[in-house]
PDB file of N, CA and C in Angstrom:
ATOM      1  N   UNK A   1      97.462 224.136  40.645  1.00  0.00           N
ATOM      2  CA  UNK A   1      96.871 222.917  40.114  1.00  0.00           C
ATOM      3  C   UNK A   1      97.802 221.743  40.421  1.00  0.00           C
ATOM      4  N   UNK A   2      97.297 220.776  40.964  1.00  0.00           N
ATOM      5  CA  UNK A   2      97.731 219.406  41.427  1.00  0.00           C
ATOM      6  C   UNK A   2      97.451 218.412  39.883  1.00  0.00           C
ATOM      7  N   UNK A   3      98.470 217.786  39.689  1.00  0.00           N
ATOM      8  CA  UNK A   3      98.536 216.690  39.234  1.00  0.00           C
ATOM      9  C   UNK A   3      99.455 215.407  39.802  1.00  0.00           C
ATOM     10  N   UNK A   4      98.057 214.157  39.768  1.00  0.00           N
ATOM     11  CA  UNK A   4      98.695 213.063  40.330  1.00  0.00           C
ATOM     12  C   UNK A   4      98.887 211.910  39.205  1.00  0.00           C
ATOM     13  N   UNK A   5      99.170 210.900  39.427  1.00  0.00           N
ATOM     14  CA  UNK A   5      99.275 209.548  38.223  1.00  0.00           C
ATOM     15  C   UNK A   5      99.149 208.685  39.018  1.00  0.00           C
ATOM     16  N   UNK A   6      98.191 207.515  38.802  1.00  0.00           N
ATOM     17  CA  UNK A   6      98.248 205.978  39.047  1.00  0.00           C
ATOM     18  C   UNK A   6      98.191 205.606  37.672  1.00  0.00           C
ATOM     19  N   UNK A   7      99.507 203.762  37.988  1.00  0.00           N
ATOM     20  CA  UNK A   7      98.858 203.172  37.536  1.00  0.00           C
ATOM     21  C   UNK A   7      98.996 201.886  37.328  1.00  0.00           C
ATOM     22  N   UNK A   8      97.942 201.019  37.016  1.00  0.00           N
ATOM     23  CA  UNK A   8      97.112 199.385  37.629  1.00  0.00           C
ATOM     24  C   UNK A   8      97.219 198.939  36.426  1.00  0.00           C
ATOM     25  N   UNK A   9      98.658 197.585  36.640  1.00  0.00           N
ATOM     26  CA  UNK A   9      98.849 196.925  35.870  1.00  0.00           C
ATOM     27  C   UNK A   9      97.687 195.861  35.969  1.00  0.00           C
ATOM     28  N   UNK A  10      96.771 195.230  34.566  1.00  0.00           N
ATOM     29  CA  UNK A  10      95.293 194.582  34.731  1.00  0.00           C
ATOM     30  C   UNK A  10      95.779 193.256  33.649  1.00  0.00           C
ATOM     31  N   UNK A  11      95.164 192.212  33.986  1.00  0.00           N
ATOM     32  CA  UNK A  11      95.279 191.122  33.069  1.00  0.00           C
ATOM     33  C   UNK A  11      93.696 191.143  32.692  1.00  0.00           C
ATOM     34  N   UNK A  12      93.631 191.607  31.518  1.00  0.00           N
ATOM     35  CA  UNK A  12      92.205 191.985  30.870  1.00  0.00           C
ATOM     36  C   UNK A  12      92.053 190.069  30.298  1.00  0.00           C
ATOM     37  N   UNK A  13      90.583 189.885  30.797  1.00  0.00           N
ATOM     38  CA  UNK A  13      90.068 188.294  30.223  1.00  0.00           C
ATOM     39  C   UNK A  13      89.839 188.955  28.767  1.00  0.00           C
ATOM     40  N   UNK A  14      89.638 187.512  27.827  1.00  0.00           N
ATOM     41  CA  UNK A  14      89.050 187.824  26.768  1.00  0.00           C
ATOM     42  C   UNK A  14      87.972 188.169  26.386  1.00  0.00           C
ATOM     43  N   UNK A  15      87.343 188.525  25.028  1.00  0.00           N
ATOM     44  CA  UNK A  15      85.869 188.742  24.901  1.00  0.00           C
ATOM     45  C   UNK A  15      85.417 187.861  25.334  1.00  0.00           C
ATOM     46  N   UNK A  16      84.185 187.406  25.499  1.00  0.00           N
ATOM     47  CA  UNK A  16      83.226 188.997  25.739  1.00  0.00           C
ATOM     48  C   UNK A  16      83.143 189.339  27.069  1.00  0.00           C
ATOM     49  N   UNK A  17      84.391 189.431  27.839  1.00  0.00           N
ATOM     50  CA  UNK A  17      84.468 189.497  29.489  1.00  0.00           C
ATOM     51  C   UNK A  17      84.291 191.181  29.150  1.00  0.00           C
ATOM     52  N   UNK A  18      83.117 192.319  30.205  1.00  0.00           N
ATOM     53  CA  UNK A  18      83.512 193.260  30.430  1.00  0.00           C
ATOM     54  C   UNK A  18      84.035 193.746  31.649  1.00  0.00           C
ATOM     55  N   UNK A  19      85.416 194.273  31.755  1.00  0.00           N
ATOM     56  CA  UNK A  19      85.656 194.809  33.317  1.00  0.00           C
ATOM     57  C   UNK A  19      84.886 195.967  33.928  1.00  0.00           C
ATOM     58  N   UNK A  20      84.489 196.067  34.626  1.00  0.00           N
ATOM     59  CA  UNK A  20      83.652 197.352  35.418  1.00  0.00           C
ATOM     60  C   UNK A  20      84.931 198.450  36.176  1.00  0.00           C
ATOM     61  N   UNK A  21      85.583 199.363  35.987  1.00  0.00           N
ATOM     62  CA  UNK A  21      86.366 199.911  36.411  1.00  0.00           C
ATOM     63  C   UNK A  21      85.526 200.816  37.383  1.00  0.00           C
ATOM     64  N   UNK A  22      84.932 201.662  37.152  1.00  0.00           N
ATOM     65  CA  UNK A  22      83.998 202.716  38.048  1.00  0.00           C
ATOM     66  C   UNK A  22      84.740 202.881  39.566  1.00  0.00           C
ATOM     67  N   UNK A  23      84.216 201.559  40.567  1.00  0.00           N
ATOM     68  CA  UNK A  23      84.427 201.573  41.882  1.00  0.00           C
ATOM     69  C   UNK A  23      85.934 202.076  42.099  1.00  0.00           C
ATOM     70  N   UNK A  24      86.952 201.146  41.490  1.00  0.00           N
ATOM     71  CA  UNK A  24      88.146 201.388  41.618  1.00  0.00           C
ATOM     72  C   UNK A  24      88.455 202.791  41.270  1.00  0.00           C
ATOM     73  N   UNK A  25      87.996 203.233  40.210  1.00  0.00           N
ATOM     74  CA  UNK A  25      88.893 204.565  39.585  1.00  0.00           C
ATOM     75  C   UNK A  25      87.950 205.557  40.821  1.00  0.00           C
ATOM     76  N   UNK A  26      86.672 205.713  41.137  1.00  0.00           N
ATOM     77  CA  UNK A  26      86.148 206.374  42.174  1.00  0.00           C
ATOM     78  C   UNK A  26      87.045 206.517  43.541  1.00  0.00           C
ATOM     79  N   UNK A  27      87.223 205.309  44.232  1.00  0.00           N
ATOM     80  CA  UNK A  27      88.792 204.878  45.127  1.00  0.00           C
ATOM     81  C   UNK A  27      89.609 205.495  44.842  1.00  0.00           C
ATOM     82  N   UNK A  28      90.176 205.859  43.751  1.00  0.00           N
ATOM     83  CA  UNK A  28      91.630 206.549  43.576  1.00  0.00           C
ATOM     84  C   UNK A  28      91.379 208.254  43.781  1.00  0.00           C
ATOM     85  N   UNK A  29      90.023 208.542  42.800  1.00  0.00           N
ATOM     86  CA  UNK A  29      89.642 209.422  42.985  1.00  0.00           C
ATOM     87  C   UNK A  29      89.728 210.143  44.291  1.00  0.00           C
ATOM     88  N   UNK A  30      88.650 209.641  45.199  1.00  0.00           N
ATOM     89  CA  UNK A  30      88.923 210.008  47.005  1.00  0.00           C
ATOM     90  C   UNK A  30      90.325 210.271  47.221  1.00  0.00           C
ATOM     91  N   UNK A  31      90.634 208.854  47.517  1.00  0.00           N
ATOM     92  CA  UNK A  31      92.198 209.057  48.121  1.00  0.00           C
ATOM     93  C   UNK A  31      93.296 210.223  47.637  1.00  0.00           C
ATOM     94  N   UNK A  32      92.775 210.616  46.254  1.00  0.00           N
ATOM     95  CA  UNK A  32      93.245 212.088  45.909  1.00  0.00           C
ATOM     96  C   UNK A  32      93.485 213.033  46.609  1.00  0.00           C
ATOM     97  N   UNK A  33      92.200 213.571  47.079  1.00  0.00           N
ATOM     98  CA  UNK A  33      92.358 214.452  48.142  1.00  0.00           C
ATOM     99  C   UNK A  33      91.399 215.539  47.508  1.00  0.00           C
ATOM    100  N   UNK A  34      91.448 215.226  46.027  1.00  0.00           N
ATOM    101  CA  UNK A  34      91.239 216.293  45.372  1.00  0.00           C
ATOM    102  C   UNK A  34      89.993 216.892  45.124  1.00  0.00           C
ATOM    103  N   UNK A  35      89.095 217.964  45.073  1.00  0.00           N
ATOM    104  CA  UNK A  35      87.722 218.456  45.265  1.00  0.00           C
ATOM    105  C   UNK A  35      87.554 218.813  43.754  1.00  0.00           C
ATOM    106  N   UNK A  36      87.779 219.356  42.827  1.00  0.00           N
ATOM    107  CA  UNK A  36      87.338 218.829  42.103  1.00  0.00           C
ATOM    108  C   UNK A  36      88.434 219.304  40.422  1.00  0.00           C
ATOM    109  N   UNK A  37      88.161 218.715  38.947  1.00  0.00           N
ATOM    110  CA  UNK A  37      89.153 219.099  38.511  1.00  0.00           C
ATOM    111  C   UNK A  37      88.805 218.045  37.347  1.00  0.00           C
ATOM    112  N   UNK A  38      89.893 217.344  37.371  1.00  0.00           N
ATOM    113  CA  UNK A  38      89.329 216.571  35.198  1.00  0.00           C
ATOM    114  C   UNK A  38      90.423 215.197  35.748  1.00  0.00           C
ATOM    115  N   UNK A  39      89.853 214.242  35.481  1.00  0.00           N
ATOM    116  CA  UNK A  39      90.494 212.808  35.799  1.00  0.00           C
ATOM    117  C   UNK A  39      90.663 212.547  34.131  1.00  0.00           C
ATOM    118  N   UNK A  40      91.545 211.810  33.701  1.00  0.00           N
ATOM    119  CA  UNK A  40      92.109 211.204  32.413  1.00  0.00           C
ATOM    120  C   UNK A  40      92.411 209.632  32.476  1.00  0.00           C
ATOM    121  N   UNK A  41      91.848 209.000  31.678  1.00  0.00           N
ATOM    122  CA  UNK A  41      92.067 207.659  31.832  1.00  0.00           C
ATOM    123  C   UNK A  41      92.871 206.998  30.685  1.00  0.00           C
ATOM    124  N   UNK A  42      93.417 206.555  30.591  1.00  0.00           N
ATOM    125  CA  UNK A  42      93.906 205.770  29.323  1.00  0.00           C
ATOM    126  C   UNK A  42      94.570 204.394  29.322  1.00  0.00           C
ATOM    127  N   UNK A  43      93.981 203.804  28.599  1.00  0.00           N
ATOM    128  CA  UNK A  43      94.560 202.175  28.597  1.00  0.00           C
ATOM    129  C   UNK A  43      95.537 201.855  27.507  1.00  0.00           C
ATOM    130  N   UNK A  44      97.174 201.558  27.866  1.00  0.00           N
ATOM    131  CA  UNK A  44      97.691 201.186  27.045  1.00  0.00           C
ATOM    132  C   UNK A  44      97.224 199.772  25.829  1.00  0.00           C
ATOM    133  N   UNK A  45      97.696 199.717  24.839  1.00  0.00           N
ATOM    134  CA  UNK A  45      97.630 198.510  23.777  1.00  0.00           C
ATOM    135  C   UNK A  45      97.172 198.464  23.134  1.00  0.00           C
ATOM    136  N   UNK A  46      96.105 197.347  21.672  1.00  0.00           N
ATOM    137  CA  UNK A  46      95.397 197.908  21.235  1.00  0.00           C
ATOM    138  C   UNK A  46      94.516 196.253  22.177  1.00  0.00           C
ATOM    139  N   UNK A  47      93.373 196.490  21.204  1.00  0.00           N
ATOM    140  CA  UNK A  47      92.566 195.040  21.162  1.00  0.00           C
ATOM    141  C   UNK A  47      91.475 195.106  22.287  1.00  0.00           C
ATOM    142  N   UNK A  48      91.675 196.703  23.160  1.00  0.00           N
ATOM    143  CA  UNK A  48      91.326 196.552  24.001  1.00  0.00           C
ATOM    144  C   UNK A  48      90.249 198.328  24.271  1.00  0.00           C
ATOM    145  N   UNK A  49      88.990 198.466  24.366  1.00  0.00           N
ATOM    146  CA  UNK A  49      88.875 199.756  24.428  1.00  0.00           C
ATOM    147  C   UNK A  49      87.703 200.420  25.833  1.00  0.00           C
ATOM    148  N   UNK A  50      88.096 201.655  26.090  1.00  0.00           N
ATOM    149  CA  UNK A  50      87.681 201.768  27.492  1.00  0.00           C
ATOM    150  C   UNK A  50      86.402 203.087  26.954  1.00  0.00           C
ATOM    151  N   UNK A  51      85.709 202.871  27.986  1.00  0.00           N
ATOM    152  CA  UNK A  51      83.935 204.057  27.760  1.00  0.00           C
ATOM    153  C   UNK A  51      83.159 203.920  28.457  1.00  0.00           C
ATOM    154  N   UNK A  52      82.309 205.024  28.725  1.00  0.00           N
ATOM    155  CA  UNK A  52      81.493 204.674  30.342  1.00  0.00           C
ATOM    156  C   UNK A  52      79.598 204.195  29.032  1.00  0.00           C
ATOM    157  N   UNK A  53      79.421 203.195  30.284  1.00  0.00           N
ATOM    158  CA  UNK A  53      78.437 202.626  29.643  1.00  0.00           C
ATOM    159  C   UNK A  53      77.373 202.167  30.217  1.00  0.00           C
ATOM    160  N   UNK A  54      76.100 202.495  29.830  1.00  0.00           N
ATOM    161  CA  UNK A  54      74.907 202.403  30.741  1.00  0.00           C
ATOM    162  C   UNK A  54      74.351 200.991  30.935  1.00  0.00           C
ATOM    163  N   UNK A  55      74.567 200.665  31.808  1.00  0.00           N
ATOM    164  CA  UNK A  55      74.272 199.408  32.636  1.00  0.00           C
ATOM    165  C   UNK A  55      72.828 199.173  33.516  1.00  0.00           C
ATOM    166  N   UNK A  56      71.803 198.738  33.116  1.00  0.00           N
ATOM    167  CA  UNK A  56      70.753 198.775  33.710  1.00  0.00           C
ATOM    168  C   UNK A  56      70.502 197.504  34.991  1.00  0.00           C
ATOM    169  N   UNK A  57      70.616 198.485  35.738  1.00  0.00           N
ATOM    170  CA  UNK A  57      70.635 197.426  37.326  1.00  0.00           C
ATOM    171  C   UNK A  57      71.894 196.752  37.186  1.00  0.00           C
ATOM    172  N   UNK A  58      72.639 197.541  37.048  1.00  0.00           N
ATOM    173  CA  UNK A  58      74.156 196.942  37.078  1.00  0.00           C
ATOM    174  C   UNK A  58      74.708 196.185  36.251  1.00  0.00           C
ATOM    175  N   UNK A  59      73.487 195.658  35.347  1.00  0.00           N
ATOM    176  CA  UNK A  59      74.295 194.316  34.533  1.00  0.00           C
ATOM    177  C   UNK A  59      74.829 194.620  33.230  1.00  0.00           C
ATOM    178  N   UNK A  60      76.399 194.689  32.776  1.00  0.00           N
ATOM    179  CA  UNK A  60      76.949 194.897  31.581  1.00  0.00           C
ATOM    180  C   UNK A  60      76.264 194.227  30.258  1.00  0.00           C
ATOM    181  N   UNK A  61      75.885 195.038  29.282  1.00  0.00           N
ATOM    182  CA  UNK A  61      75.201 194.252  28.485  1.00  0.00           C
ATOM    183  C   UNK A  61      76.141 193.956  27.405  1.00  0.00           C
ATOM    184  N   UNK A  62      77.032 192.238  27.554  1.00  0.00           N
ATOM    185  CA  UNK A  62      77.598 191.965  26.576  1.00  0.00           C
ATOM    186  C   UNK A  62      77.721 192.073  25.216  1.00  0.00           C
ATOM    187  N   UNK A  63      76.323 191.941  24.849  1.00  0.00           N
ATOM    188  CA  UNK A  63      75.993 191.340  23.552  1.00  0.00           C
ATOM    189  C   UNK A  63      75.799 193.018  22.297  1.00  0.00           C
ATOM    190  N   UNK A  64      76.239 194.049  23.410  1.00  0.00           N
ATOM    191  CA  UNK A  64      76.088 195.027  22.651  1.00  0.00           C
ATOM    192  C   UNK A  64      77.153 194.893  21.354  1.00  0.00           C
ATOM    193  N   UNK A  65      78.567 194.673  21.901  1.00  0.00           N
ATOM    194  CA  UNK A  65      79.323 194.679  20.983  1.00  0.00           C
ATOM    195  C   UNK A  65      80.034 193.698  19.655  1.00  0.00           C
ATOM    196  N   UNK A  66      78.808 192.306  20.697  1.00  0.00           N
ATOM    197  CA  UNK A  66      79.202 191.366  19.249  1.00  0.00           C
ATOM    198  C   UNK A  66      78.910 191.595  17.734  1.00  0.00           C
ATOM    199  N   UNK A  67      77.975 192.816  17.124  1.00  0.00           N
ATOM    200  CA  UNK A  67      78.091 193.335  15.874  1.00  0.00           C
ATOM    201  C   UNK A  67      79.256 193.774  15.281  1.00  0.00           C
ATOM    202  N   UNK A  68      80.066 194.773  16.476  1.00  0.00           N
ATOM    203  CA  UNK A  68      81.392 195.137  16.179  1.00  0.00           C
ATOM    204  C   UNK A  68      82.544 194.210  16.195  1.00  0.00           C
ATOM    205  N   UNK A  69      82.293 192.945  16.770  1.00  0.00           N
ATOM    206  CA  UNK A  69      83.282 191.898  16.925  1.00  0.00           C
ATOM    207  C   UNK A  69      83.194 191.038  15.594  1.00  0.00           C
ATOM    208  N   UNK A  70      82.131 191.137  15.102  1.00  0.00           N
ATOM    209  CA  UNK A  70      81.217 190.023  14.286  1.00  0.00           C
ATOM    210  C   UNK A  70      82.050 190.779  12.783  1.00  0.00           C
ATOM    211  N   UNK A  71      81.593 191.690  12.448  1.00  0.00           N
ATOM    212  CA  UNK A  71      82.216 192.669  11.660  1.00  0.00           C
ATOM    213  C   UNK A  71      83.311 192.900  11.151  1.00  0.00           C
ATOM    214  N   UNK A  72      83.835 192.742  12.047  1.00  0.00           N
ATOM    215  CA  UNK A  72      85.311 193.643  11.784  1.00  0.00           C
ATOM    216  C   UNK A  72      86.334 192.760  12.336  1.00  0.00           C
ATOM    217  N   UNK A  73      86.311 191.558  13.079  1.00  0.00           N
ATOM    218  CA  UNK A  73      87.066 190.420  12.935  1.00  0.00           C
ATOM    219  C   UNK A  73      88.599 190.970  13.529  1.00  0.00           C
ATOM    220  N   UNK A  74      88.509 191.940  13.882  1.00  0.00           N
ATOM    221  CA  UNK A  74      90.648 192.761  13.764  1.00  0.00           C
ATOM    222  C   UNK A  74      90.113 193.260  15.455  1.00  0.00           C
ATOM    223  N   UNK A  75      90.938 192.806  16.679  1.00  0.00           N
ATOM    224  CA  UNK A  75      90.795 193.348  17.759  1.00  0.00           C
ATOM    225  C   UNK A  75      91.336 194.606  17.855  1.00  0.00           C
ATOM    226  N   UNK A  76      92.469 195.055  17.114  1.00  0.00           N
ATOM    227  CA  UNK A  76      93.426 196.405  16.901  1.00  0.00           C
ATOM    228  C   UNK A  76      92.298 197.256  16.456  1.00  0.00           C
ATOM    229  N   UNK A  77      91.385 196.748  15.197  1.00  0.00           N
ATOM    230  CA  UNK A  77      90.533 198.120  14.750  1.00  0.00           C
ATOM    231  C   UNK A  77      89.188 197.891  15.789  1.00  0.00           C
ATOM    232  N   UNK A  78      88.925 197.209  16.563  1.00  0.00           N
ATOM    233  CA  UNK A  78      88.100 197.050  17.310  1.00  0.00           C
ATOM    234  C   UNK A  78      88.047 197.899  18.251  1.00  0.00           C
ATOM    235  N   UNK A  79      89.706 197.774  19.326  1.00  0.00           N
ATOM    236  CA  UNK A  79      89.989 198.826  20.366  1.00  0.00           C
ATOM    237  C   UNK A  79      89.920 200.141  19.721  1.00  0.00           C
ATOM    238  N   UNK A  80      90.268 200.031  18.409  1.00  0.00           N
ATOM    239  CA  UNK A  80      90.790 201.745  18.330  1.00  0.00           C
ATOM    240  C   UNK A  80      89.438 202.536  17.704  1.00  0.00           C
ATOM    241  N   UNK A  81      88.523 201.418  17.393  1.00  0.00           N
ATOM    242  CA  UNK A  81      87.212 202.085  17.332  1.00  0.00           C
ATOM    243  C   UNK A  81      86.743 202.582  18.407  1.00  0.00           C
ATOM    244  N   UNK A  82      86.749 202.049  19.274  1.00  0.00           N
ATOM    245  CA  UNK A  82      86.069 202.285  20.489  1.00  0.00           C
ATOM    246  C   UNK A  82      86.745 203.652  21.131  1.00  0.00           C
ATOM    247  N   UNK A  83      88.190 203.103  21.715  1.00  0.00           N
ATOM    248  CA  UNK A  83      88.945 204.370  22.148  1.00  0.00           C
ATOM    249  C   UNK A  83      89.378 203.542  23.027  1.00  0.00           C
ATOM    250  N   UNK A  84      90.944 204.291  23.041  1.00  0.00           N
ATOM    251  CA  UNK A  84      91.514 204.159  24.319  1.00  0.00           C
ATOM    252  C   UNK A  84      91.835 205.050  25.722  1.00  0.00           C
ATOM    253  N   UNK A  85      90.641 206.128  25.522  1.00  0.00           N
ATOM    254  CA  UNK A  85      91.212 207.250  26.506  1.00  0.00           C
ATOM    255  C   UNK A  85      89.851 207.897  27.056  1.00  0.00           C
ATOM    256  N   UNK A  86      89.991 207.949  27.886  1.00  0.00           N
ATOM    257  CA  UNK A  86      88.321 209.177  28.379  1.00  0.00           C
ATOM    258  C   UNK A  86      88.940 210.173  29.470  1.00  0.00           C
ATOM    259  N   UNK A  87      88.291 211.126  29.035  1.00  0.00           N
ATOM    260  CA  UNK A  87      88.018 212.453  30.511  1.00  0.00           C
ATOM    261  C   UNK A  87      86.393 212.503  30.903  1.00  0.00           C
ATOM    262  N   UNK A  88      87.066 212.951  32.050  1.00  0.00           N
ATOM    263  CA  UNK A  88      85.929 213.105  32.963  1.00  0.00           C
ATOM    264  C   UNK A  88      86.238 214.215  34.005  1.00  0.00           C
ATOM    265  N   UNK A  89      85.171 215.496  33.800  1.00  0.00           N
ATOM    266  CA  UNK A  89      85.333 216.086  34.754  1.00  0.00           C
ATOM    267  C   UNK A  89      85.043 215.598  36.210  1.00  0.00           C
ATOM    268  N   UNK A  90      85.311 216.318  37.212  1.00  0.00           N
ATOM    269  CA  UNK A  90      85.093 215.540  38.564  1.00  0.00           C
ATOM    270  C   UNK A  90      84.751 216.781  39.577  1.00  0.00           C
ATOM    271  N   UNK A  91      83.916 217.035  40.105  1.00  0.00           N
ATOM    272  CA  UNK A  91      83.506 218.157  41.487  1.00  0.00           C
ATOM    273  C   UNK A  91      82.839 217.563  42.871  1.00  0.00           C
ATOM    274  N   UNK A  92      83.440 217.773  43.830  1.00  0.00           N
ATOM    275  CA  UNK A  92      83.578 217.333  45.210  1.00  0.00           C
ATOM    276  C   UNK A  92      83.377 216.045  45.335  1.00  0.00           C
ATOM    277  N   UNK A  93      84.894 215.829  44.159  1.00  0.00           N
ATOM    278  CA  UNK A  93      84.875 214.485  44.591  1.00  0.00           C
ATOM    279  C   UNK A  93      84.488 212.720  43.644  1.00  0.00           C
ATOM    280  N   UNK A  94      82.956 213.447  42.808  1.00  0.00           N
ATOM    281  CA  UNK A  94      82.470 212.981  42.685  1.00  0.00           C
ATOM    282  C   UNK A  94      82.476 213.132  40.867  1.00  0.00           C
ATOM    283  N   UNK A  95      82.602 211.613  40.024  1.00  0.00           N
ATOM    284  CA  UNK A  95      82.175 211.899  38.757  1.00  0.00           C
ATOM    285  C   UNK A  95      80.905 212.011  38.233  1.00  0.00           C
ATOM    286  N   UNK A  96      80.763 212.830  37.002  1.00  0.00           N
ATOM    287  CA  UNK A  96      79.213 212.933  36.316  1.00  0.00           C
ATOM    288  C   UNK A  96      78.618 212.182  36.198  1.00  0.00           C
ATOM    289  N   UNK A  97      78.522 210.658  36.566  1.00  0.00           N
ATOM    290  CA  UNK A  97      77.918 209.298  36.093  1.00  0.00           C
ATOM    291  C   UNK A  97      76.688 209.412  36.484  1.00  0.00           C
ATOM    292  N   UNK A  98      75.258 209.012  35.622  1.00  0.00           N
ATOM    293  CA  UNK A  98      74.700 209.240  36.172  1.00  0.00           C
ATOM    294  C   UNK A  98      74.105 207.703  36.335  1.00  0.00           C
ATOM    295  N   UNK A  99      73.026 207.148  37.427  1.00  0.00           N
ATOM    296  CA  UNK A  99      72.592 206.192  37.935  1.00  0.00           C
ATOM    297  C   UNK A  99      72.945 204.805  36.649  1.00  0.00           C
ATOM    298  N   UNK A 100      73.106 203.395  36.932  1.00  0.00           N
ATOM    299  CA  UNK A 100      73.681 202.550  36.298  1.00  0.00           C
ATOM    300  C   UNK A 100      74.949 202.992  35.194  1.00  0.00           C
ATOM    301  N   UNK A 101      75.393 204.187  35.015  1.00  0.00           N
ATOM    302  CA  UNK A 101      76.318 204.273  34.403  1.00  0.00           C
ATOM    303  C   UNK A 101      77.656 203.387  34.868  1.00  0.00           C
ATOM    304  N   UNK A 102      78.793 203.011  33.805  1.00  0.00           N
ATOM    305  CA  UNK A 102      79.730 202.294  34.715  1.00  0.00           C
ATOM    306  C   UNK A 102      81.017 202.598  33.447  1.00  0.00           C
ATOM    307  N   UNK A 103      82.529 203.212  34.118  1.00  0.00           N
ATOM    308  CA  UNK A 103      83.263 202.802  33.174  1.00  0.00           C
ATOM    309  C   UNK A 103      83.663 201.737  32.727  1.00  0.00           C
ATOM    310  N   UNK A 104      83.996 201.373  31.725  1.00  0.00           N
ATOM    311  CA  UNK A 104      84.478 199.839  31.506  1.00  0.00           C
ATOM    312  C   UNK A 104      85.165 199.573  30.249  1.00  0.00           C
ATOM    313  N   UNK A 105      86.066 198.827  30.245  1.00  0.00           N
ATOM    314  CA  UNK A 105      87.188 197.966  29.620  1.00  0.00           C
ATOM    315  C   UNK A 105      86.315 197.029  28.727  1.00  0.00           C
ATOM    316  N   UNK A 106      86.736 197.194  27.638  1.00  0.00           N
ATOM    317  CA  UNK A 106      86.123 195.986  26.729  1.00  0.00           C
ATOM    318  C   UNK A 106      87.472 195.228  26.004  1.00  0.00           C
ATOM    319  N   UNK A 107      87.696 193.963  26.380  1.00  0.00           N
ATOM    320  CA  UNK A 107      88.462 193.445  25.381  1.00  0.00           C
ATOM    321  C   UNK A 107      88.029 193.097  24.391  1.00  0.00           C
ATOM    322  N   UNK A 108      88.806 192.756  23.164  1.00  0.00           N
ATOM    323  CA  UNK A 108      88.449 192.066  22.153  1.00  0.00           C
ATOM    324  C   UNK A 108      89.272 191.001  21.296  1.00  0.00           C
ATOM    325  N   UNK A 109      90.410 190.852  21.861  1.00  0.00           N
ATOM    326  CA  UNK A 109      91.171 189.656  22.507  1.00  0.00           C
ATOM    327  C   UNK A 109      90.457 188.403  22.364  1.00  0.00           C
ATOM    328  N   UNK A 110      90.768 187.040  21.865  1.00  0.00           N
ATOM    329  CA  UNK A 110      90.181 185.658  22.297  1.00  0.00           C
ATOM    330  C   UNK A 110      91.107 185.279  23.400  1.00  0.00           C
ATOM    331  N   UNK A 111      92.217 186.270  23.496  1.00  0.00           N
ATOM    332  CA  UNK A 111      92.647 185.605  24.568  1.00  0.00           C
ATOM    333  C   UNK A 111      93.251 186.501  26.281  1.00  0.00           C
ATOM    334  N   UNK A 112      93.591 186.216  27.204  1.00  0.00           N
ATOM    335  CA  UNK A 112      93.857 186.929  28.207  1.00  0.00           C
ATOM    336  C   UNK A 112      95.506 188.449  27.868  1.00  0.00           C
ATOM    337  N   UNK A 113      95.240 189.584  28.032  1.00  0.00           N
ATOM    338  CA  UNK A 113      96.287 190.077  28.323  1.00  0.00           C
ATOM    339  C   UNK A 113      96.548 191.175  28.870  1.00  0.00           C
ATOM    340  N   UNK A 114      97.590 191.005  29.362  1.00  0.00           N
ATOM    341  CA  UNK A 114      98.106 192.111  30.113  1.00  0.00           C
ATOM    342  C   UNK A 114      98.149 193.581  29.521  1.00  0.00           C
ATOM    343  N   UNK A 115      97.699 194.700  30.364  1.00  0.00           N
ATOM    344  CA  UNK A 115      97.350 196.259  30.247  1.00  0.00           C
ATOM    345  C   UNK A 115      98.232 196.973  31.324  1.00  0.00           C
ATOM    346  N   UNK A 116      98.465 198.460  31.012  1.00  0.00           N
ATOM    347  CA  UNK A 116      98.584 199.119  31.736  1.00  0.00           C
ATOM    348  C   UNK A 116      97.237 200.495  31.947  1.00  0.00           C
ATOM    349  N   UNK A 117      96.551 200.555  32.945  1.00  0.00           N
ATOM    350  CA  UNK A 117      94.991 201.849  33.153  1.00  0.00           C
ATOM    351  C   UNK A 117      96.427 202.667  33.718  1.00  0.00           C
ATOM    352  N   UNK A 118      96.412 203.936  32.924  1.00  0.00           N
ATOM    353  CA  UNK A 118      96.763 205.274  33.333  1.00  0.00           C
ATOM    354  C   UNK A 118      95.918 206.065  34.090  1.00  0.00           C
ATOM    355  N   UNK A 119      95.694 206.283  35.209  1.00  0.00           N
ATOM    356  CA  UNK A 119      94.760 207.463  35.847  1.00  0.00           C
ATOM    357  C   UNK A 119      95.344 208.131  36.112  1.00  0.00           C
ATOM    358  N   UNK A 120      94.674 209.409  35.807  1.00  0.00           N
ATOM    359  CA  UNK A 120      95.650 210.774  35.373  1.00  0.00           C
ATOM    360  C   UNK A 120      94.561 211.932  36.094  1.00  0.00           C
ATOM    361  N   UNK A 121      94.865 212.180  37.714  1.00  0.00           N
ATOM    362  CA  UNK A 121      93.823 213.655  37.603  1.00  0.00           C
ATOM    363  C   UNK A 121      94.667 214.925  38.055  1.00  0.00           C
ATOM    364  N   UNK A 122      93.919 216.149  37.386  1.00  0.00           N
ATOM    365  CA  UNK A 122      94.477 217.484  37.565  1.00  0.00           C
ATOM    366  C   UNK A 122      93.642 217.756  38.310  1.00  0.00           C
ATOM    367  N   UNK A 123      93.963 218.754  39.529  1.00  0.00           N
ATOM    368  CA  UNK A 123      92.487 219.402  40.322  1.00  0.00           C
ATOM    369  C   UNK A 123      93.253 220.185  41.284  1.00  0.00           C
ATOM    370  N   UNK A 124      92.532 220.378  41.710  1.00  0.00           N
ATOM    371  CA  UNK A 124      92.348 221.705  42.990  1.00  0.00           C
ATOM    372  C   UNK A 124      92.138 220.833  44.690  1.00  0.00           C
TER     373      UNK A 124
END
């Protein structure tokens, strides 16, 4: 079993900016080498939380999370509601996503800051 590590220091915008990670972490994926096995993601800090999320015709739907922003007012219990970590299995190559799915970064921040994305895969 192979294990590799990236990882992409990101200046996350504030709410309600969502980042689309998918393409990129797919990119790292390839260049792996690896056929197939369990990718790990994790975003250092809080304020900030990562989850794959269904996107219809591509377009992030902001306004999902202004209840949780609206609410709870604390970006720390915001990120850590959400999560800061996902797996994903991965086989030839390719993750389980299925059509408009997309991972993505949600800040909850009013203002810009700096992250570290851990990509983490084990495989064969």
């Amino acid at each position: 079993m192979t294990v590799l590590t990236q990882y992409i220091e990101m200046k996350i915008p504030p709410y309600p900016e969502i980042i689309k990670i998918t393409g990129q972490i797919e990119r790292i994926l390839r260049s792996s080498q690896l056929k197939e096995g369990l990718l790990n993601l994790w975003i250092n800090g809080h304020g900030v939380g990562l989850t794959a999320l269904h996107c219809p015709e591509g377009i992030v739907p902001q306004t999902h999370f202004k209840p949780l922003v609206t609410q709870f007012e604390n970006p720390e219990l915001c990120g850590s509601l959400l999560g800061h970590q996902l797996s994903l299995p991965f086989e030839k190559q390719k993750l389980p996503l299925v059509p408009w799915q997309e991972l993505v970064l949600i800040p909850f921040f009013k203002s810009a800051r700096w992250h570290q994305l851990t990509v983490q895969i084990l495989g064969e």
